[in-house]
Protein backbone atom coordinates (compact mmCIF):
# COMPACT_ATOMS: atom_id res chain seq x y z
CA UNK A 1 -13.03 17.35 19.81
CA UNK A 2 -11.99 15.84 16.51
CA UNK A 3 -8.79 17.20 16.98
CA UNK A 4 -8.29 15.19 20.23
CA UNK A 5 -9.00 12.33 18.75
CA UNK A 6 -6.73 12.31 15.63
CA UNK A 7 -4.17 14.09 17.88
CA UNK A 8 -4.38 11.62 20.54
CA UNK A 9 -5.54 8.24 18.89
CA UNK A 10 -3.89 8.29 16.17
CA UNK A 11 -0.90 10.34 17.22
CA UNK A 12 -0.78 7.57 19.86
CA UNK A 13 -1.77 4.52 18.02
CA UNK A 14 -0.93 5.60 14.15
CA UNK A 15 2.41 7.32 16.23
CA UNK A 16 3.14 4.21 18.52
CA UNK A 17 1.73 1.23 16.48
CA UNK A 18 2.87 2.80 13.22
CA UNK A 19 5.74 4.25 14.41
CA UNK A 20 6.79 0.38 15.65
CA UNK A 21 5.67 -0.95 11.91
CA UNK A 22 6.52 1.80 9.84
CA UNK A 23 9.53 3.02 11.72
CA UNK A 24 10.67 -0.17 13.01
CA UNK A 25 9.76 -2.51 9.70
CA UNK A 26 10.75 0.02 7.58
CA UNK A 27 14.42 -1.13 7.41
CA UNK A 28 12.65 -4.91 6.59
CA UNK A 29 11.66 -7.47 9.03
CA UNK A 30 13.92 -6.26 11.45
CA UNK A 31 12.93 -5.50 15.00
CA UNK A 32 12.25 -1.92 16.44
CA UNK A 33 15.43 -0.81 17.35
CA UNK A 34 17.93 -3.18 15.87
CA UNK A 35 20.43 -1.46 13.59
CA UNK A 36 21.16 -3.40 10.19
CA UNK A 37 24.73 -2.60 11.81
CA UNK A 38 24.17 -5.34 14.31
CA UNK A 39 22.45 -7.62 12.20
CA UNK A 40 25.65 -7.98 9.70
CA UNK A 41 27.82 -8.42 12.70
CA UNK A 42 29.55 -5.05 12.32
CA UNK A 43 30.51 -3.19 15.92
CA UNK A 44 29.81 0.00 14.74
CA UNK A 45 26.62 1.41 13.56
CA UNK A 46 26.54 2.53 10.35
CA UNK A 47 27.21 6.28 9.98
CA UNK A 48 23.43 6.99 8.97
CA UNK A 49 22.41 6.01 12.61
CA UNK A 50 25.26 7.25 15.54
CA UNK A 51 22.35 6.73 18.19
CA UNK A 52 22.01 2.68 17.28
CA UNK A 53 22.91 0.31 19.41
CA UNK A 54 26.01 -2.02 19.32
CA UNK A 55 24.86 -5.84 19.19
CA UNK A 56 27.87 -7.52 18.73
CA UNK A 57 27.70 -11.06 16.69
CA UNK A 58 26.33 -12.84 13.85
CA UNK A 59 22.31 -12.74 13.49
CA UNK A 60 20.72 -14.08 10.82
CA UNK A 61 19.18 -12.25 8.09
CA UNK A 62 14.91 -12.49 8.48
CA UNK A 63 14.47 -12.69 4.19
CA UNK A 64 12.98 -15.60 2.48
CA UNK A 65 14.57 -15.94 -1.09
CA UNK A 66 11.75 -15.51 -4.06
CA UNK A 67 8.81 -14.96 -1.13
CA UNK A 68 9.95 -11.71 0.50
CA UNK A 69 8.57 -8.42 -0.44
CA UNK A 70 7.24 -5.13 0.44
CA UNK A 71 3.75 -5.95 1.88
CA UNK A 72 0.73 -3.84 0.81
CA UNK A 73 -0.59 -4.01 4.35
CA UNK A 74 3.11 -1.60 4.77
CA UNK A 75 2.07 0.78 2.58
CA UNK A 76 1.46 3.97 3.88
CA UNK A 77 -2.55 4.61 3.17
CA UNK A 78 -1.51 8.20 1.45
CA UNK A 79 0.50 6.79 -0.91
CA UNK A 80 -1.10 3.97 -1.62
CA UNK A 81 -4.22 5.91 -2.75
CA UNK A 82 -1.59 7.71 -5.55
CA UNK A 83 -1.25 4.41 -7.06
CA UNK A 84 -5.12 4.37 -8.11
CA UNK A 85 -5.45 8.06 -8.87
CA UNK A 86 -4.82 7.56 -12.16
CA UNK A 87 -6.90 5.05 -13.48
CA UNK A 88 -10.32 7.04 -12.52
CA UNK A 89 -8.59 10.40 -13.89
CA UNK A 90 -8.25 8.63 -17.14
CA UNK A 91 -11.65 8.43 -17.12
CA UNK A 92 -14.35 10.89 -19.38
CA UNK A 93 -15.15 12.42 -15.94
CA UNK A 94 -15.47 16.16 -17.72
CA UNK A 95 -18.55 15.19 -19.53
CA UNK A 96 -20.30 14.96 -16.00
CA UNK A 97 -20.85 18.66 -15.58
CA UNK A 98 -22.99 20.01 -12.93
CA UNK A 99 -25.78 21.85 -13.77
CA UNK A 100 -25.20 26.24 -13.69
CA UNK A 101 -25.54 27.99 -10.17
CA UNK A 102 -28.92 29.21 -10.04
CA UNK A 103 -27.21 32.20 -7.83
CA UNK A 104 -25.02 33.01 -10.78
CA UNK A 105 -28.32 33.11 -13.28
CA UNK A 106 -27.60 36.18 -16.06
CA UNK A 107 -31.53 36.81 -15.19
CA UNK A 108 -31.28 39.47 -12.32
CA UNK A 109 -34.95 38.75 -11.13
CA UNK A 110 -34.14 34.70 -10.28
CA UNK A 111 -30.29 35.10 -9.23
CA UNK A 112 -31.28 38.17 -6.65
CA UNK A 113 -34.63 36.29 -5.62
CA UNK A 114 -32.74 33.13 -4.67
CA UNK A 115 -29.87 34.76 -2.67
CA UNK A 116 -31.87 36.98 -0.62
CA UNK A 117 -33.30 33.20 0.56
CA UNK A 118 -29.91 32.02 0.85
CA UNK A 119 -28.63 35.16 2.32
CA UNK A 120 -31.85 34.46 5.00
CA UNK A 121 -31.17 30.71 5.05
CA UNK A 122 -27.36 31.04 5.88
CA UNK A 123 -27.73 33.76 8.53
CA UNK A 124 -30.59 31.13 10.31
CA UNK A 125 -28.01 28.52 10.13
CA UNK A 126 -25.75 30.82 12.02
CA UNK A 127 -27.18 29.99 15.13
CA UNK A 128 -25.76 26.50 14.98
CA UNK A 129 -22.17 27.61 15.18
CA UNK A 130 -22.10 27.61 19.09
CA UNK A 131 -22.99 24.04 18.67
CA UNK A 132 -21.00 22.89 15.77
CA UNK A 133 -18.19 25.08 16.26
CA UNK A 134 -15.63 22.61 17.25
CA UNK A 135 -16.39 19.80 14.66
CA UNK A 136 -16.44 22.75 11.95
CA UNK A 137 -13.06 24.08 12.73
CA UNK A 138 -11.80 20.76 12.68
CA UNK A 139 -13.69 19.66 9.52
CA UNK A 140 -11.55 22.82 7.60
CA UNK A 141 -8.34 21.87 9.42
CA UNK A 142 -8.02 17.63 8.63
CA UNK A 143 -11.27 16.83 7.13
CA UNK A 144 -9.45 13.34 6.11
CA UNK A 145 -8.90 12.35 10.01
CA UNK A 146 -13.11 12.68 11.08
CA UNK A 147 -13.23 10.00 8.47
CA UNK A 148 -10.61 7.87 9.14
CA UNK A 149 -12.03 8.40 12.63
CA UNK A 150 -15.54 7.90 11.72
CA UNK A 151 -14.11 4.61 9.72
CA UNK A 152 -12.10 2.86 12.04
CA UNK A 153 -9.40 3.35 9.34
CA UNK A 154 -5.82 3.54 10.27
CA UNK A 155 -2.42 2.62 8.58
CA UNK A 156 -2.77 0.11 12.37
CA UNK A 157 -6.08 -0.51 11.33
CA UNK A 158 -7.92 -0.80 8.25
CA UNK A 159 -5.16 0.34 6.10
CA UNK A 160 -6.83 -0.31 2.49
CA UNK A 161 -10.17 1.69 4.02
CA UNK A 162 -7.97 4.99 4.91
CA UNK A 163 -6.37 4.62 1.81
CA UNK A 164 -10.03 5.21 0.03
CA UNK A 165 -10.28 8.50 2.11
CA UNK A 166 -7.13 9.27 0.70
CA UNK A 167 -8.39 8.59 -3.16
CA UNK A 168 -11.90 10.24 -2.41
CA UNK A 169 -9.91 13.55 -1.29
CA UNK A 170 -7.39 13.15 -4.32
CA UNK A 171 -9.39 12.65 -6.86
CA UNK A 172 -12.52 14.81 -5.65
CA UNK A 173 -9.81 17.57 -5.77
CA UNK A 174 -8.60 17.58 -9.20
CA UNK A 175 -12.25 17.35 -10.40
CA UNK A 176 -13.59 19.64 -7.90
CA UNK A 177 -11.12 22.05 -8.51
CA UNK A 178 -11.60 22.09 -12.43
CA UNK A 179 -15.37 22.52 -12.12
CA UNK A 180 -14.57 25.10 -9.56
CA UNK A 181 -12.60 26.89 -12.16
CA UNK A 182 -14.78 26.32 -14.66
CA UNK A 183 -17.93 28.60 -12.97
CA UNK A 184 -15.84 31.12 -10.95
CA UNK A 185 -18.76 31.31 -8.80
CA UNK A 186 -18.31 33.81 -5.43
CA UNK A 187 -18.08 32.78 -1.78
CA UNK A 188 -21.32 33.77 0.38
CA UNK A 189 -19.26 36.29 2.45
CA UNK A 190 -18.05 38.09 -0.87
CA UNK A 191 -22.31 38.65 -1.69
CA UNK A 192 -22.84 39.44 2.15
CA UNK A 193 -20.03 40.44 4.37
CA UNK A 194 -22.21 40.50 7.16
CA UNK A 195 -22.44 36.68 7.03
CA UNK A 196 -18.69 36.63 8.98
CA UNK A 197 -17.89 33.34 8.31
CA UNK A 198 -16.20 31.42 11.43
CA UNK A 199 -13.22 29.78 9.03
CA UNK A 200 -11.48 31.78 6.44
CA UNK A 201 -12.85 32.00 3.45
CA UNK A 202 -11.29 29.65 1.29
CA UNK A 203 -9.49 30.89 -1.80
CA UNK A 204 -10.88 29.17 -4.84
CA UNK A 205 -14.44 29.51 -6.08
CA UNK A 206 -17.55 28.43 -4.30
CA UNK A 207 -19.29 25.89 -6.62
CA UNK A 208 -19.40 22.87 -6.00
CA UNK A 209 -18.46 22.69 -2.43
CA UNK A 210 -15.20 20.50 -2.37
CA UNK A 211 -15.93 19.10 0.89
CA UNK A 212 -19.78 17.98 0.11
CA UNK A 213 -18.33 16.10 -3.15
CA UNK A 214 -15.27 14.53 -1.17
CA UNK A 215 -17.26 13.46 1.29
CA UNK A 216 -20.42 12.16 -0.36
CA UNK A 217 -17.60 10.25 -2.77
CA UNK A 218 -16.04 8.19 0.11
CA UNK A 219 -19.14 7.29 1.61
CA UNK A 220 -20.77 6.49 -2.39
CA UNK A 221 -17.35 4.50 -3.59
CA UNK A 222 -17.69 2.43 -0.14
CA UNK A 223 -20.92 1.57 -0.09
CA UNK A 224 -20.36 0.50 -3.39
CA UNK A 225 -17.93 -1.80 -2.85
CA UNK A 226 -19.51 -3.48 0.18
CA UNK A 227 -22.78 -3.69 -1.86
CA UNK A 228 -23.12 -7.74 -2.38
CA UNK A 229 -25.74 -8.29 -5.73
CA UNK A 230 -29.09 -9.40 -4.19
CA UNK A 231 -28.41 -8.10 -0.64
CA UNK A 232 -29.34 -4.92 1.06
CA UNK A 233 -26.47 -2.40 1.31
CA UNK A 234 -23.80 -2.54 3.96
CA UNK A 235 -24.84 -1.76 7.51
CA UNK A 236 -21.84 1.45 7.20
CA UNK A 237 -23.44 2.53 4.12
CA UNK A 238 -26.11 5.04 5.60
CA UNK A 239 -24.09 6.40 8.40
CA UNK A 240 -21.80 7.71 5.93
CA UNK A 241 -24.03 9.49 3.38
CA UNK A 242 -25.62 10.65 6.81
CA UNK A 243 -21.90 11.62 7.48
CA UNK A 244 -21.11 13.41 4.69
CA UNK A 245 -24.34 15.52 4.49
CA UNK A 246 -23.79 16.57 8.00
CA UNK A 247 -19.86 17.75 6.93
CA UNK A 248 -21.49 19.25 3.66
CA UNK A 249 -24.20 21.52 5.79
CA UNK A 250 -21.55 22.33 8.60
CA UNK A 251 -19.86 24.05 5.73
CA UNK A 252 -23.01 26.57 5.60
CA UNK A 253 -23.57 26.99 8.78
CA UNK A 254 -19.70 28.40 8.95
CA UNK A 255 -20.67 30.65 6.24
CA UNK A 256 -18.34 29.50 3.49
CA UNK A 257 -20.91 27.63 1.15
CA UNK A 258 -24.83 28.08 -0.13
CA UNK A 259 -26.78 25.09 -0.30
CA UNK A 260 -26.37 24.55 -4.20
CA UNK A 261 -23.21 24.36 -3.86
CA UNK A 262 -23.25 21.24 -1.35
CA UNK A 263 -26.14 19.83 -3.92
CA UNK A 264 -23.92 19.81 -6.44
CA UNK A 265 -21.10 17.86 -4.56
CA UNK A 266 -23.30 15.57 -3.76
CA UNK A 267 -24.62 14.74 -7.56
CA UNK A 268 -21.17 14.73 -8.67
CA UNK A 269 -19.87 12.00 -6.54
CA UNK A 270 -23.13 10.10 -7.13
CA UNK A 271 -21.84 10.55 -11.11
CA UNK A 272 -18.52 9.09 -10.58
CA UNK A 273 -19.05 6.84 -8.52
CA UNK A 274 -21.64 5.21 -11.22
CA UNK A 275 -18.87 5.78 -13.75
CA UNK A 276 -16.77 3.98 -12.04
CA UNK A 277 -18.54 1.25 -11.47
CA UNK A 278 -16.69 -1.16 -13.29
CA UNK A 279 -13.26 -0.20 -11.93
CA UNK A 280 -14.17 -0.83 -8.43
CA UNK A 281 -14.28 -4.14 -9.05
CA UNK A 282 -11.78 -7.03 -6.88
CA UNK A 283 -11.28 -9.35 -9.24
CA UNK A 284 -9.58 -6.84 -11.30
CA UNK A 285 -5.64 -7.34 -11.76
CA UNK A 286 -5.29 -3.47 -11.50
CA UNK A 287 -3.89 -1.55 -8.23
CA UNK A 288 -7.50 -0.22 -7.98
CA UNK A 289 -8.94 -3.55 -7.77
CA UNK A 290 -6.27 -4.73 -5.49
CA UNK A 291 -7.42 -2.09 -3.50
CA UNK A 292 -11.45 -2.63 -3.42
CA UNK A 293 -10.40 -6.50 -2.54
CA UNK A 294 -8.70 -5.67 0.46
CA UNK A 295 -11.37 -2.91 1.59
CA UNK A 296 -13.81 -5.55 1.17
CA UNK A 297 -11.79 -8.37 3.05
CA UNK A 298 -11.68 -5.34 5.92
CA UNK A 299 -15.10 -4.80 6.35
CA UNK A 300 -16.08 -8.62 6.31
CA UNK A 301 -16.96 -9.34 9.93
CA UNK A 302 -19.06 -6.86 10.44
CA UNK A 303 -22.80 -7.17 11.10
CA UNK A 304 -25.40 -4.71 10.75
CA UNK A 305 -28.95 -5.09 13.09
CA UNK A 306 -31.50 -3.20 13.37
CA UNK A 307 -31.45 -0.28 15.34
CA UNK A 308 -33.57 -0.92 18.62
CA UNK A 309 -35.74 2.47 18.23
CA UNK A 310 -36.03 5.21 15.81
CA UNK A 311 -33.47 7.26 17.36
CA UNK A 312 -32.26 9.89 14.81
CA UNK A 313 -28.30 11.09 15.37
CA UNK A 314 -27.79 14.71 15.20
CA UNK A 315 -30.70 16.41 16.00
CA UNK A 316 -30.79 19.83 15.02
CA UNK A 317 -30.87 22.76 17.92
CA UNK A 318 -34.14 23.47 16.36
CA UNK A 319 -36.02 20.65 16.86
CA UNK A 320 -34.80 20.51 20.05
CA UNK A 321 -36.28 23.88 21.30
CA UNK A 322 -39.19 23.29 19.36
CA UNK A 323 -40.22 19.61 21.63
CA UNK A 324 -39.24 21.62 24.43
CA UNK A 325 -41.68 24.22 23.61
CA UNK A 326 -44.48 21.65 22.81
CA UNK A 327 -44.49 20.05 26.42
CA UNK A 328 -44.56 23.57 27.91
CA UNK A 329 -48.06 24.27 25.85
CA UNK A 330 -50.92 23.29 27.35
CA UNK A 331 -52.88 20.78 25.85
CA UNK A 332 -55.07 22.10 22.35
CA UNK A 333 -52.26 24.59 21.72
CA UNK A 334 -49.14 22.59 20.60
């Protein structure tokens, strides 16, 4: 479903809008489909482009001397996000260490108690997969495009937003991955085969859960910067942690994570994003701040209101049966 989406939206817009920016703007301000060739007056293209076409004449040359420049609104989102990688590595983000598996405990009695619940936990869970199959697979496949997706974020559209989703998955990587490294800690299906997990087991450790802590960090570094002092948060602000918890527990109902390990994702991107606080700040002269300043100037027409009933997104199959169930009782037995 996902899939379709990315595929098609932003294969169509990101391909056809960006294509026509990035393709066509790429060679400057010249319009989709003009060679340079034709531009200088030449009448032949120039040998890096046989398929241009020949506009004979003199056109004149769309520059303005001292003002022209590579916009950042032409930066691809990707790259972009590179830029402010390193200021938040820089940071001391080791001393923010997650707290020791509790299924890796050197006391037997606790470790084996706690993953013969988890074992029992994670094969209840299985019985979601019919139903989440399809956002799962594409969850493991281009995690990045459900958010930019679930964002409205685009190199078309919201351009300084994507390019957060691409710092929340860079960053959350190197981190993850060192923490990762640091506890060695085994995949479910490694403890119990029988689990059959319905994405390959990923081939790094299990703790913390990669996705959980890249996920919960997007939705905890924007919510940050949309917060305004003295005002309640962003109307985007708890659709995303409600985002990113549903992409963390999809992750055990494939089979591929415990719960602990999602728990811990989650506290570490609540850690960084506190310790970065001050660099997520748009009046900073730094690529980062740059950054949060246009995010900001993105998201400032939008108005949050209060939902008209308590409808609650994402019901589990669960509590679905269960209501089902309920009106079937007769009365003084539900």
């Amino acid at each position: 479903m996902s899939g379709f989406r990315d595929g098609g939206m932003d294969g169509g817009m990101d391909g056809g809008m960006d294509g026509g920016m990035d393709g066509g703007m790429s060679g400057g301000s010249v319009l989709p489909g003009i060679a340079l060739s034709g531009l200088l007056g030449e009448e032949e293209p120039l040998p890096s482009n046989p398929y241009a076409p020949k506009i004979p004449g003199n056109y004149p040359l769309l520059i303005t001397f001292g003002k022209t420049s590579f916009s950042d609104a032409w930066w691809s989102p990707a790259l972009r996000a590179q830029l402010c990688l390193p200021a938040l590595l820089k940071t001391n983000w080791e001393t923010k260490k997650p707290s020791d598996p509790i299924y890796m405990s050197k006391n037997a009695a606790i470790s084996g108690e706690f993953l013969k619940r988890e074992i029992n936990s994670l094969r209840e869970a299985a019985m979601l997969r019919p139903a989440r199959q399809a956002e799962i697979l594409q969850q493991n496949a281009a995690l990045d495009g459900d958010w930019r997706q679930f964002l409205g974020a685009h190199q078309s559209r919201r351009p300084a937003t994507a390019a957060l989703v691409y710092l929340g998955f860079g960053v959350a990587t190197v981190i993850g991955m060192h923490w990762k490294r640091h506890f060695k800690a085994p995949r479910p299906a490694q403890i119990y085969p029988a689990l059959t997990p319905i994405v390959p087991t990923p081939r790094h450790p299990s703790y913390p859960s990669n996705h959980s802590f890249q996920s919960h960090l997007i939705a905890d570094m924007l919510t940050a910067i949309l917060q305004e002092k003295g005002k309640p948060a962003h109307g985007i602000a708890e659709p995303a942690k409600a985002f990113a918890h549903r992409i963390a527990r999809n992750r055990e109902i494939a089979g591929v994570h415990f719960s602990p390990d999602s728990e811990a994702g989650k506290w570490l991107a609540a850690q960084m994003t506190a310790l970065w606080a001050n660099l997520l700040n748009p009046k900073a002269d730094t690529e980062l701040g740059k950054l949060v300043k246009d995010i900001k100037a993105e998201w400032v027409d939008t108005t949050a209101y209060q939902s008209p009933d308590q409808f609650q997104p994402y019901r589990s199959l669960a509590d679905v049966v269960a209501d089902k169930v309920k009106q079937l009782l007769p009365p003084g037995n539900q």
